[in-house]
PDB file of N, CA and C in Angstrom:
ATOM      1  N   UNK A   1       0.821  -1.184   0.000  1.00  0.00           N
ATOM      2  CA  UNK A   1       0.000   0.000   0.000  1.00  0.00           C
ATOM      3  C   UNK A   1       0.871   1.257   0.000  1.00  0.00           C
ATOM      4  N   UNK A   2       2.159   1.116   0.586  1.00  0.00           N
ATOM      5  CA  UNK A   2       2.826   2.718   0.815  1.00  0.00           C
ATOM      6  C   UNK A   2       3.224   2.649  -0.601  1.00  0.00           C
ATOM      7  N   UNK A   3       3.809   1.787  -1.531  1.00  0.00           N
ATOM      8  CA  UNK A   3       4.742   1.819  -2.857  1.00  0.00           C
ATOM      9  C   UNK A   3       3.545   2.588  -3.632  1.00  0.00           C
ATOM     10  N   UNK A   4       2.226   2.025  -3.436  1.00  0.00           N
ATOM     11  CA  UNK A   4       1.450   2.933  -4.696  1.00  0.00           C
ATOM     12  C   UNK A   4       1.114   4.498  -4.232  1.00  0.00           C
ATOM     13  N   UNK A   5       1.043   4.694  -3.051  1.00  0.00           N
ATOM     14  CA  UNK A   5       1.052   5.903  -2.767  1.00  0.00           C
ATOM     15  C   UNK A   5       2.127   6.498  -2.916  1.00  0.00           C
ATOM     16  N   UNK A   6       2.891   6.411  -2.922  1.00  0.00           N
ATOM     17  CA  UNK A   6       4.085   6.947  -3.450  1.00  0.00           C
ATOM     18  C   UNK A   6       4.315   7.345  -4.682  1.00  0.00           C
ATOM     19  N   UNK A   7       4.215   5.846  -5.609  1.00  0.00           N
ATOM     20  CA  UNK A   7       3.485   6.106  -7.432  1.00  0.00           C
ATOM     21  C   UNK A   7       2.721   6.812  -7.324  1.00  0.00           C
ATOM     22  N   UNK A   8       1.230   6.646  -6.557  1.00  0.00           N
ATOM     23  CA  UNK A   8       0.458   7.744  -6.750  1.00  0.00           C
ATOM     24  C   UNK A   8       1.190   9.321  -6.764  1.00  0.00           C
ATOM     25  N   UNK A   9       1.658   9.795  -5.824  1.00  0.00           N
ATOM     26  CA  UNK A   9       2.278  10.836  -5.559  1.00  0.00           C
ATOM     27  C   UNK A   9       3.218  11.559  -6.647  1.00  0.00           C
ATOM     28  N   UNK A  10       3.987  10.428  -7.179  1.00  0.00           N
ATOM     29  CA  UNK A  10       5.179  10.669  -8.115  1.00  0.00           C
ATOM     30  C   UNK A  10       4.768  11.002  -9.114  1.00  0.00           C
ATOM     31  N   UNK A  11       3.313  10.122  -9.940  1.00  0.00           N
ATOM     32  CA  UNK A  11       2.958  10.420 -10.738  1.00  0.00           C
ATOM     33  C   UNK A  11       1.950  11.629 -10.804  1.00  0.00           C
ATOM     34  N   UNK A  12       1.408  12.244  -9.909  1.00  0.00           N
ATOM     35  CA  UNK A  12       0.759  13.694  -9.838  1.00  0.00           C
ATOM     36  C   UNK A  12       2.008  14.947 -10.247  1.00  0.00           C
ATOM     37  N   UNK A  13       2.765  14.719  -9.381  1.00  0.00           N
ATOM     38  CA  UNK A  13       4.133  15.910  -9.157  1.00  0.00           C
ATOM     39  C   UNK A  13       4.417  15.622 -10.736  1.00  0.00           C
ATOM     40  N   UNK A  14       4.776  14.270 -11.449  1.00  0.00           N
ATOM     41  CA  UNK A  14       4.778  14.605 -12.663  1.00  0.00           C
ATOM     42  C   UNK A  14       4.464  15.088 -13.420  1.00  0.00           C
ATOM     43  N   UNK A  15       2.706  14.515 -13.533  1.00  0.00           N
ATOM     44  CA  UNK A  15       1.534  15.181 -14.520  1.00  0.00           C
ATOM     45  C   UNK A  15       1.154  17.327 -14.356  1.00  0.00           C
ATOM     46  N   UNK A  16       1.599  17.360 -13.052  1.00  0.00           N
ATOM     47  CA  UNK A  16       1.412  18.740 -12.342  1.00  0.00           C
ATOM     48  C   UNK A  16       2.685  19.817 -13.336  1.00  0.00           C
ATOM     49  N   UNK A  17       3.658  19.312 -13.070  1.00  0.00           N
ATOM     50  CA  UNK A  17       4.990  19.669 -13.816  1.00  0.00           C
ATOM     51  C   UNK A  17       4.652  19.884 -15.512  1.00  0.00           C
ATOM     52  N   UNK A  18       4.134  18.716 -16.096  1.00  0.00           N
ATOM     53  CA  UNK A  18       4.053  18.783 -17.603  1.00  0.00           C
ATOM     54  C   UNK A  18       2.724  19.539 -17.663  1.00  0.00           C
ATOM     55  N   UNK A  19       1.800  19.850 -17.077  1.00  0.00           N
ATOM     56  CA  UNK A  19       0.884  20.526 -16.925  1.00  0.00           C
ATOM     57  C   UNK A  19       1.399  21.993 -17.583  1.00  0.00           C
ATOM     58  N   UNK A  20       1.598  21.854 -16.227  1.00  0.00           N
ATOM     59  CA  UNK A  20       2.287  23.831 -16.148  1.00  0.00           C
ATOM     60  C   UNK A  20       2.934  24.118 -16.999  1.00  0.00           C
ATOM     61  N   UNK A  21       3.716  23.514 -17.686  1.00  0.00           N
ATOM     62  CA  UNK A  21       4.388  24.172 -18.843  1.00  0.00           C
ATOM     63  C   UNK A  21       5.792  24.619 -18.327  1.00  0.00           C
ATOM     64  N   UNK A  22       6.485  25.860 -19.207  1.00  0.00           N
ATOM     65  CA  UNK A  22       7.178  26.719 -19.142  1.00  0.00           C
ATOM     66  C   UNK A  22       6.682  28.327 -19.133  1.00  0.00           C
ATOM     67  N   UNK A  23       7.041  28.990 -18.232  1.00  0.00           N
ATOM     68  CA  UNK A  23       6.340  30.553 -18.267  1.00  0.00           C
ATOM     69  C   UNK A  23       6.829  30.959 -18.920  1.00  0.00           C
ATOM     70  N   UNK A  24       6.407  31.874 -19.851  1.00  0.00           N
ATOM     71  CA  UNK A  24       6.314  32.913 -20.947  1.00  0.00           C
ATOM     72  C   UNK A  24       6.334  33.783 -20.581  1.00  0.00           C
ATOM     73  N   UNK A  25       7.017  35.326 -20.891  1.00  0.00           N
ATOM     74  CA  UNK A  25       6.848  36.718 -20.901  1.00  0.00           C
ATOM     75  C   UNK A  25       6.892  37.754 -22.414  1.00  0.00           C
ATOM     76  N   UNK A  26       6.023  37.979 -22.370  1.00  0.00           N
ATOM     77  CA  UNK A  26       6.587  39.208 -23.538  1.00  0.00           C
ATOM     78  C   UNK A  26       8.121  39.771 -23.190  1.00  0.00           C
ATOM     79  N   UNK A  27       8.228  40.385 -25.236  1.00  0.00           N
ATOM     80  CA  UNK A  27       9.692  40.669 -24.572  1.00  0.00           C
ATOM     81  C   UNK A  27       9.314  42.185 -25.086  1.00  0.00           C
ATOM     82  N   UNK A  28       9.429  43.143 -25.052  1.00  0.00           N
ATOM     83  CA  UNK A  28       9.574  44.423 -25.327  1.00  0.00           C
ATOM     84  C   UNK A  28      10.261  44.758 -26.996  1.00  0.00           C
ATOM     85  N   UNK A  29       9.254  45.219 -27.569  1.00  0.00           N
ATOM     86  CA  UNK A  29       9.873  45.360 -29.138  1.00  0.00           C
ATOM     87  C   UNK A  29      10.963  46.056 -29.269  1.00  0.00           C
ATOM     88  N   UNK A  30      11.741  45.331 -29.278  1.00  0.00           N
ATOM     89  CA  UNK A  30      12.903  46.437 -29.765  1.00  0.00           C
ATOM     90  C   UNK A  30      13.268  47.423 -31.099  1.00  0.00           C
ATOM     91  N   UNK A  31      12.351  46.421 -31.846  1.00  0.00           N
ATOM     92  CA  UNK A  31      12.485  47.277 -33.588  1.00  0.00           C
ATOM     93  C   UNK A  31      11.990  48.667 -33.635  1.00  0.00           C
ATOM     94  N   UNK A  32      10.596  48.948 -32.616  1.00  0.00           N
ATOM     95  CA  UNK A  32      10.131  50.208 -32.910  1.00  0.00           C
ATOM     96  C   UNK A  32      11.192  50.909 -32.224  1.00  0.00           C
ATOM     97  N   UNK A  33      11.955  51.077 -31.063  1.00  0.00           N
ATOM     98  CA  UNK A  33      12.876  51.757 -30.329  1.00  0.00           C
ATOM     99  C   UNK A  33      14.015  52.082 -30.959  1.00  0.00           C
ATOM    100  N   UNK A  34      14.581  51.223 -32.281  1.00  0.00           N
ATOM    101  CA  UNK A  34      15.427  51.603 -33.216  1.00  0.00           C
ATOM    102  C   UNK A  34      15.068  51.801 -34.052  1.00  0.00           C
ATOM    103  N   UNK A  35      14.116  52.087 -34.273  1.00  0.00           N
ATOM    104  CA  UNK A  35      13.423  52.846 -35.608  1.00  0.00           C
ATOM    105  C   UNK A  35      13.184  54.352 -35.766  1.00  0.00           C
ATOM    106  N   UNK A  36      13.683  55.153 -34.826  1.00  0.00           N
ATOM    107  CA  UNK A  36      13.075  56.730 -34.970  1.00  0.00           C
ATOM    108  C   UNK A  36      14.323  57.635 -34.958  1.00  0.00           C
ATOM    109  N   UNK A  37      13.539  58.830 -35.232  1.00  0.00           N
ATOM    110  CA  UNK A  37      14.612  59.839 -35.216  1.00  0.00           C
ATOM    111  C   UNK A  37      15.113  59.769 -34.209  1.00  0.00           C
ATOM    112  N   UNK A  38      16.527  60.505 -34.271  1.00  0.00           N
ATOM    113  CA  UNK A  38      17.193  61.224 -32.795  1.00  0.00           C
ATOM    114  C   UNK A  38      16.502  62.407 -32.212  1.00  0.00           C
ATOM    115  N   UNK A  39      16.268  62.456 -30.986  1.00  0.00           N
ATOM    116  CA  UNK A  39      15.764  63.339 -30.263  1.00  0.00           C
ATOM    117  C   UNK A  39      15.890  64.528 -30.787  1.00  0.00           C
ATOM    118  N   UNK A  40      16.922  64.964 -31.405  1.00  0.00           N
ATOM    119  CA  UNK A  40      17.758  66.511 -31.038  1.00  0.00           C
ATOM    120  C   UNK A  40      16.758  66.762 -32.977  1.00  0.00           C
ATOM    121  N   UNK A  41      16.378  65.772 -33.475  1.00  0.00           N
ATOM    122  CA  UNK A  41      15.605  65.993 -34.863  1.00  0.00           C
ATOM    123  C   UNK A  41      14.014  66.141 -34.481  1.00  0.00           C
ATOM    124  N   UNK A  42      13.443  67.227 -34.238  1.00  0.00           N
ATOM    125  CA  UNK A  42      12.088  66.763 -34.085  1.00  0.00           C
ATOM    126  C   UNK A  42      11.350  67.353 -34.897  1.00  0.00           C
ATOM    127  N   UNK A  43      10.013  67.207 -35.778  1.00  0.00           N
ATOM    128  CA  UNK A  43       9.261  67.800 -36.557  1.00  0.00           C
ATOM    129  C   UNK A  43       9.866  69.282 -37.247  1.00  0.00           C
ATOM    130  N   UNK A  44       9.754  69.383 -38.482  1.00  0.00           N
ATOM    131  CA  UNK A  44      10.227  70.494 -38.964  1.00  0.00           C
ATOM    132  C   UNK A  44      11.908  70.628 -39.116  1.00  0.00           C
ATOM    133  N   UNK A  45      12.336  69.863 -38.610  1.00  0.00           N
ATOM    134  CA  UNK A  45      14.098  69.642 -39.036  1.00  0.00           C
ATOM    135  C   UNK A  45      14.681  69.203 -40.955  1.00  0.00           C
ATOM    136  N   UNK A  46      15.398  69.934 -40.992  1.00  0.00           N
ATOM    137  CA  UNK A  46      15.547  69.933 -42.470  1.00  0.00           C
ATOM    138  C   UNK A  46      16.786  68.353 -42.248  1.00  0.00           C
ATOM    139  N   UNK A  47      16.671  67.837 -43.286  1.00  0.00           N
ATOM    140  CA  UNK A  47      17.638  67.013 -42.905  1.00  0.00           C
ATOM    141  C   UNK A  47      18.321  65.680 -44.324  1.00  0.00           C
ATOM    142  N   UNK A  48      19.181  65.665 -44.311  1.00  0.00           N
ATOM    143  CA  UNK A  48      19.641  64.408 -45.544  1.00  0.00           C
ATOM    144  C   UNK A  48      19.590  63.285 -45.305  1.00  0.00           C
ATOM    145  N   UNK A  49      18.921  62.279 -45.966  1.00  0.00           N
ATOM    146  CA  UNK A  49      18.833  60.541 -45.016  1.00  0.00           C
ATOM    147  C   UNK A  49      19.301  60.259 -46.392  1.00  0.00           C
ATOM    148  N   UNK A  50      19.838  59.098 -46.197  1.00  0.00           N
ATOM    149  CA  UNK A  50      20.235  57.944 -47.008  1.00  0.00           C
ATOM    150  C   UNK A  50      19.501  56.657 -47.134  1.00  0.00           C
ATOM    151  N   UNK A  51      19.579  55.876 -47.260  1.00  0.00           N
ATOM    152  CA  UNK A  51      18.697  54.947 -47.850  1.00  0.00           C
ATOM    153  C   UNK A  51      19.737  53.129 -47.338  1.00  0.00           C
ATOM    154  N   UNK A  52      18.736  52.633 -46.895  1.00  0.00           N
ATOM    155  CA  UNK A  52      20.321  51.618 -47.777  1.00  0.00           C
ATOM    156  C   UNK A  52      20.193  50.603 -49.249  1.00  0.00           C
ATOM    157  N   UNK A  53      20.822  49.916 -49.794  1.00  0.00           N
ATOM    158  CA  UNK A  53      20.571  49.796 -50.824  1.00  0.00           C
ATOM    159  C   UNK A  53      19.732  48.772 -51.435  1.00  0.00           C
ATOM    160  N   UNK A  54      19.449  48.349 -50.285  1.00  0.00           N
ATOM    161  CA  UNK A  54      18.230  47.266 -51.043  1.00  0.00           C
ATOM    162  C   UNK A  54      16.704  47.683 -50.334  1.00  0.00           C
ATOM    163  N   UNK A  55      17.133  49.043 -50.419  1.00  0.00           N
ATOM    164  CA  UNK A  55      15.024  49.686 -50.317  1.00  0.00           C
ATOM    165  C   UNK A  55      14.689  49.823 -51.294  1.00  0.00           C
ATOM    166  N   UNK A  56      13.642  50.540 -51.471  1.00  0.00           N
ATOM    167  CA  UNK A  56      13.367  50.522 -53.298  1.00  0.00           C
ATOM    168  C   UNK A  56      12.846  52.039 -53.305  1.00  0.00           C
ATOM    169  N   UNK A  57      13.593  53.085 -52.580  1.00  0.00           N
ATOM    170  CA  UNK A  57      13.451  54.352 -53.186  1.00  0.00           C
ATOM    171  C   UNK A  57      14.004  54.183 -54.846  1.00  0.00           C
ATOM    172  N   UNK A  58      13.849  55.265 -55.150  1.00  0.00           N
ATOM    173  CA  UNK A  58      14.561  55.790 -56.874  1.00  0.00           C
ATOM    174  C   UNK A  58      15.949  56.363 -56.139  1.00  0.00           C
ATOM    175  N   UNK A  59      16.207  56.793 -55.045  1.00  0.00           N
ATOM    176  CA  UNK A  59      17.731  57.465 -55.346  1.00  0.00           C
ATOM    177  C   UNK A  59      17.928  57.253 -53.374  1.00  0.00           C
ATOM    178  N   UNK A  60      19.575  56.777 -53.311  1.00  0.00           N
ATOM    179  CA  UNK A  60      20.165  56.361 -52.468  1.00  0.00           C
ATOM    180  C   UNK A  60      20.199  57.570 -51.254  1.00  0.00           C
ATOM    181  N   UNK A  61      20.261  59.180 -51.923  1.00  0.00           N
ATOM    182  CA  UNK A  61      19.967  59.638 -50.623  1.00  0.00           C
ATOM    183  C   UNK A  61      19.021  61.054 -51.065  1.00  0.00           C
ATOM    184  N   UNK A  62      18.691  61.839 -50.467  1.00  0.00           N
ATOM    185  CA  UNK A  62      17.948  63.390 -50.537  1.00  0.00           C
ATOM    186  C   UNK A  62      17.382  64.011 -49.370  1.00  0.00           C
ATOM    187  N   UNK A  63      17.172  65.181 -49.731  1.00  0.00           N
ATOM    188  CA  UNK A  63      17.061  66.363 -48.072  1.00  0.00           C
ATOM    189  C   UNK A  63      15.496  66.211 -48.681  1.00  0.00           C
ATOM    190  N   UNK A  64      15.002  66.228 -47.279  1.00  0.00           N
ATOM    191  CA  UNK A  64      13.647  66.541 -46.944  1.00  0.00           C
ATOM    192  C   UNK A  64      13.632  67.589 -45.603  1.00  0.00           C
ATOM    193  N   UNK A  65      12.341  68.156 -45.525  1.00  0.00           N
ATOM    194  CA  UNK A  65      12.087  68.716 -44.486  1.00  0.00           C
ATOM    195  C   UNK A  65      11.106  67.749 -43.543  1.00  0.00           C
ATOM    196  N   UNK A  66      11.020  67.107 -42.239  1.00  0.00           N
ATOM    197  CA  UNK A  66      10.551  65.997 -41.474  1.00  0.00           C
ATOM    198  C   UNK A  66       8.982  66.945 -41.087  1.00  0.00           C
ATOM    199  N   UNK A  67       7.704  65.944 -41.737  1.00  0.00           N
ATOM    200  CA  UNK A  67       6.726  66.763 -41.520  1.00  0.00           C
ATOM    201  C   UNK A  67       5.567  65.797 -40.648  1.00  0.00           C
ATOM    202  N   UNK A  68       6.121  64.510 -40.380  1.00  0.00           N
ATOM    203  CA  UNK A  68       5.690  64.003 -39.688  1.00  0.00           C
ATOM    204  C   UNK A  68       6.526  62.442 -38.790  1.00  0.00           C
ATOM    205  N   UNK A  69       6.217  61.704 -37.707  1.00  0.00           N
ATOM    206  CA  UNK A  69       7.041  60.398 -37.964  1.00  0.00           C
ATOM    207  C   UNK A  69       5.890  59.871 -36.679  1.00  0.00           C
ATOM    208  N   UNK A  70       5.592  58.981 -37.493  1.00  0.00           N
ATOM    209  CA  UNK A  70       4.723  57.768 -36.561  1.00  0.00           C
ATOM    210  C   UNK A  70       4.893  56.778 -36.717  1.00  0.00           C
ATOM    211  N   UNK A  71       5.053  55.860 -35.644  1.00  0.00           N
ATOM    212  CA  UNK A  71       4.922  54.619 -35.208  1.00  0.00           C
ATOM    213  C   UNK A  71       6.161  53.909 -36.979  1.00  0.00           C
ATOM    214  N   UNK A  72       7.641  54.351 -36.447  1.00  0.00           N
ATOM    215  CA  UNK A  72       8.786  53.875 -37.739  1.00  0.00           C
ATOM    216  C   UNK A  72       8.432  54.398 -39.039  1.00  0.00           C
ATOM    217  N   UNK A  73       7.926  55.105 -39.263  1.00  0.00           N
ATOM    218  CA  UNK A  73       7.241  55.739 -40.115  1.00  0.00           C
ATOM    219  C   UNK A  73       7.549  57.345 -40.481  1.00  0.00           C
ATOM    220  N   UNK A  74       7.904  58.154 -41.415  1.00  0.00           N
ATOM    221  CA  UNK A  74       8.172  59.161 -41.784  1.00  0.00           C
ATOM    222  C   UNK A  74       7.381  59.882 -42.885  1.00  0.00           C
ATOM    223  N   UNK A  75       7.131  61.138 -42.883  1.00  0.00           N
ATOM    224  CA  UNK A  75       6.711  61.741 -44.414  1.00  0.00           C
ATOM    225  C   UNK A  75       7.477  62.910 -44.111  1.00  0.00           C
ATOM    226  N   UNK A  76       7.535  63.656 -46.053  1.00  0.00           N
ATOM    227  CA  UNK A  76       8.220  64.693 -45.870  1.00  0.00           C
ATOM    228  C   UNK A  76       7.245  65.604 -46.196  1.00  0.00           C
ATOM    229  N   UNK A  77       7.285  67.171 -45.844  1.00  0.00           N
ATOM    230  CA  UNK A  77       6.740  68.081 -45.723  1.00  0.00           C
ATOM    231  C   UNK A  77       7.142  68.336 -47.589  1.00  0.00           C
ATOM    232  N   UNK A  78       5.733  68.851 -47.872  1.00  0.00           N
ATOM    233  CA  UNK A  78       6.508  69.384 -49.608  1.00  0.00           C
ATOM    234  C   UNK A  78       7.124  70.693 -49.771  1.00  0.00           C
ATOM    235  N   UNK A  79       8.611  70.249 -50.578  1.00  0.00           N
ATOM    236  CA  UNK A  79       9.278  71.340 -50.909  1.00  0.00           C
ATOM    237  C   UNK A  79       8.437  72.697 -51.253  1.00  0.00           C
ATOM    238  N   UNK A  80       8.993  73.803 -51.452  1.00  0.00           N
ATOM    239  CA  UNK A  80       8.515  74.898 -51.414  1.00  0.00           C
ATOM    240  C   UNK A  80       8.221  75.573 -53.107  1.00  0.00           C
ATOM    241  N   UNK A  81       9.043  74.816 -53.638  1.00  0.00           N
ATOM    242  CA  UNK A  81       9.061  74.740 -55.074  1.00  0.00           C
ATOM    243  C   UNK A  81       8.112  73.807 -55.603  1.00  0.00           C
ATOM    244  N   UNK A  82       7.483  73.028 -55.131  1.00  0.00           N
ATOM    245  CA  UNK A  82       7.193  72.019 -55.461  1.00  0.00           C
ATOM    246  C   UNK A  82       5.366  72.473 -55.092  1.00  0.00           C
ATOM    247  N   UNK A  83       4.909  73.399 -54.336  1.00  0.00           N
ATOM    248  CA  UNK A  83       4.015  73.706 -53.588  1.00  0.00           C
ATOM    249  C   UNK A  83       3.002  74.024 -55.043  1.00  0.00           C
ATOM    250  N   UNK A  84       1.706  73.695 -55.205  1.00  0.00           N
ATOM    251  CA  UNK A  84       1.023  74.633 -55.875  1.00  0.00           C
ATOM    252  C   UNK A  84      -0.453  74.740 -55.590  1.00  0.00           C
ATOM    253  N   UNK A  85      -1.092  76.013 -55.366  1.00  0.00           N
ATOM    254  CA  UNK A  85      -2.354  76.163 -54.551  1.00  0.00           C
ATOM    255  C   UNK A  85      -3.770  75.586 -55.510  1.00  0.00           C
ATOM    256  N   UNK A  86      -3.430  74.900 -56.430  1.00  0.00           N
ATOM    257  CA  UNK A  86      -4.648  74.085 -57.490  1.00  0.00           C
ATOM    258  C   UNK A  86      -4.502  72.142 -56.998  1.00  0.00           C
ATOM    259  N   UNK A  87      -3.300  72.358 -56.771  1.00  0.00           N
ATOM    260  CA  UNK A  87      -2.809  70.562 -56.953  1.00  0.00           C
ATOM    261  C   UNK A  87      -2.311  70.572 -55.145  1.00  0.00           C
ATOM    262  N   UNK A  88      -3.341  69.381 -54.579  1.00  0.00           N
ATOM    263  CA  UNK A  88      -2.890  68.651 -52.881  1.00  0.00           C
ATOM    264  C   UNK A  88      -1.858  68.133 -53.455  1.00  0.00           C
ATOM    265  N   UNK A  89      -0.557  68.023 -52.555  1.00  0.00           N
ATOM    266  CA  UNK A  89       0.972  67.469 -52.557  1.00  0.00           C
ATOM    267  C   UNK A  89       0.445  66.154 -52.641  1.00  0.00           C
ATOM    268  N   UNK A  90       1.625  65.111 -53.194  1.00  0.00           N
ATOM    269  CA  UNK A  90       1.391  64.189 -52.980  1.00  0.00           C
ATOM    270  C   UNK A  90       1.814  63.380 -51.703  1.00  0.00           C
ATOM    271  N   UNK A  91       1.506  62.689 -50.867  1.00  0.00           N
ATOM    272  CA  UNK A  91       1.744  61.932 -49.043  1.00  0.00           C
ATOM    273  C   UNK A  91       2.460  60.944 -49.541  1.00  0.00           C
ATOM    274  N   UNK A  92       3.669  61.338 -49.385  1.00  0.00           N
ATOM    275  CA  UNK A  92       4.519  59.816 -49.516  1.00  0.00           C
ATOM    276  C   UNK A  92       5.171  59.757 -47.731  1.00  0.00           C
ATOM    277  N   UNK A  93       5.180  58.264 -47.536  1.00  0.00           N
ATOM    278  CA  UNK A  93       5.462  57.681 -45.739  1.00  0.00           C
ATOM    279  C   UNK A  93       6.567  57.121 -46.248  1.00  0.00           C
ATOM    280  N   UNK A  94       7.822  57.114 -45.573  1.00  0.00           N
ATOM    281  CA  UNK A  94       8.937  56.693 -46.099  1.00  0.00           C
ATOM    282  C   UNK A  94       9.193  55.760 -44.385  1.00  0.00           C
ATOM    283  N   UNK A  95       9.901  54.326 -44.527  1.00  0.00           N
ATOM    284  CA  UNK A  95      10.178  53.589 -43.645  1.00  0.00           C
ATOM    285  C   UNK A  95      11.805  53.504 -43.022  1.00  0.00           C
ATOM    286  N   UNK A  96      11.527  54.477 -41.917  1.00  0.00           N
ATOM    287  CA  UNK A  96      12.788  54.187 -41.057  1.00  0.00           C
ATOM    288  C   UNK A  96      13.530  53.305 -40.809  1.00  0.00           C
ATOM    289  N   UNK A  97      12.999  51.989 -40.917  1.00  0.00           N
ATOM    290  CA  UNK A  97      14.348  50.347 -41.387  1.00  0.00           C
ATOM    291  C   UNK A  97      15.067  50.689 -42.356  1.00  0.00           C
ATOM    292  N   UNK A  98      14.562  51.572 -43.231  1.00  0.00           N
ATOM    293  CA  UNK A  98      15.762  51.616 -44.473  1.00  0.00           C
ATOM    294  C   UNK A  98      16.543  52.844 -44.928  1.00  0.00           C
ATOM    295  N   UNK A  99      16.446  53.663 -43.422  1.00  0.00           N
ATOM    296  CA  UNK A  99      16.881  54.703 -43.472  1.00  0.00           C
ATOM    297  C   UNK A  99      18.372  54.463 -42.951  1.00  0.00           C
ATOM    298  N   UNK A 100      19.543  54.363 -43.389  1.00  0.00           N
ATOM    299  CA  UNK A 100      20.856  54.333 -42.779  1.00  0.00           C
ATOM    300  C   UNK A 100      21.356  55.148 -41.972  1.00  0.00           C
ATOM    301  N   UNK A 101      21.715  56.433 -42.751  1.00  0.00           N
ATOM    302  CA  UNK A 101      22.147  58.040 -41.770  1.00  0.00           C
ATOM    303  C   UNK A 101      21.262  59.324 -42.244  1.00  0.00           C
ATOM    304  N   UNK A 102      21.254  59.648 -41.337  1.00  0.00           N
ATOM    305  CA  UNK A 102      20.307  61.175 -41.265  1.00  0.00           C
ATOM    306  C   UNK A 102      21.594  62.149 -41.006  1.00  0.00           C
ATOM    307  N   UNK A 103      21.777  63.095 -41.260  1.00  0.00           N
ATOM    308  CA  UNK A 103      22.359  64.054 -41.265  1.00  0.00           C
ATOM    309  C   UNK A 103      21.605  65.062 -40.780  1.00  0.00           C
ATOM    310  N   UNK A 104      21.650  65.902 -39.922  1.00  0.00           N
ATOM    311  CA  UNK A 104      20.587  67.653 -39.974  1.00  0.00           C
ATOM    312  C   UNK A 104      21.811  68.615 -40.699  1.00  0.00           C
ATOM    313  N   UNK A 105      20.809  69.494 -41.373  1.00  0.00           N
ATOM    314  CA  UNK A 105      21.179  70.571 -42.712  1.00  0.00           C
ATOM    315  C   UNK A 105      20.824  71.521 -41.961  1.00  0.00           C
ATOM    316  N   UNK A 106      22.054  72.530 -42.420  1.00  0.00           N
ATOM    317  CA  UNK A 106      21.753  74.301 -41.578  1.00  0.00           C
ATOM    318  C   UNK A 106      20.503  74.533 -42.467  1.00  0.00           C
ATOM    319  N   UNK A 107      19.814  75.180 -41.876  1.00  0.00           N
ATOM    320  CA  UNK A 107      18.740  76.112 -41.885  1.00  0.00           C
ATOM    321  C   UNK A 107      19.481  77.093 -43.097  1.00  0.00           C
ATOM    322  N   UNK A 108      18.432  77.339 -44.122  1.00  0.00           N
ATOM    323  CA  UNK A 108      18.796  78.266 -45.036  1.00  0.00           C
ATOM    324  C   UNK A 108      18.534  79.700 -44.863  1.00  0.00           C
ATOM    325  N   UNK A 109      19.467  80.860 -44.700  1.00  0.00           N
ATOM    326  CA  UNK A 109      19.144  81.971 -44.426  1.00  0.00           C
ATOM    327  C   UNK A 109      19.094  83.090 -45.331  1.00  0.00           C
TER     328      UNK A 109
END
């Protein structure tokens, strides 16, 4: 009688064990946290980004003025030349994974 209580026993603590599993935690995204501007760049910063080379812009780098950035996400404000009061700009969102270096550009005076 004690040996099966014992089996009994052994085999609960077992079944209890494979039960439960292994605990899980989220882990904290790290991609969005390396995905954004630098602080010292915030809205309205003129600035040169590069690209790297297997994004699929048309050209590896160009200055924009930063007119928005959400969630890894960027658009540029439209050039000033480019502005015309008949025709809405066109909204292009450009993706911060494939942004390499940003540069900030003096302010034109």
């Amino acid at each position: 009688m004690r040996v099966s209580t014992v089996v009994l026993a052994l085999s609960c603590l077992v079944t209890g064990y494979a039960l439960a599993g292994t605990r899980v935690s989220a882990v904290d995204d790290v991609s969005q946290s390396a995905r954004r501007f630098p602080l010292r760049m915030p809205v309205g910063t003129r600035v040169m980004l590069t690209f790297s080379s297997n994004s699929s812009q048309m050209r590896d780098y160009f200055a924009c003025t930063i007119a928005e950035v959400s969630g890894g996400w960027f658009r540029c404000a439209p050039e000033e030349n480019q502005t015309d009061m008949f025709t809405k700009p066109e909204e292009i969102w450009y993706d911060l994974a494939h942004v390499t270096r940003v540069k900030k550009l003096e302010k034109d005076r």
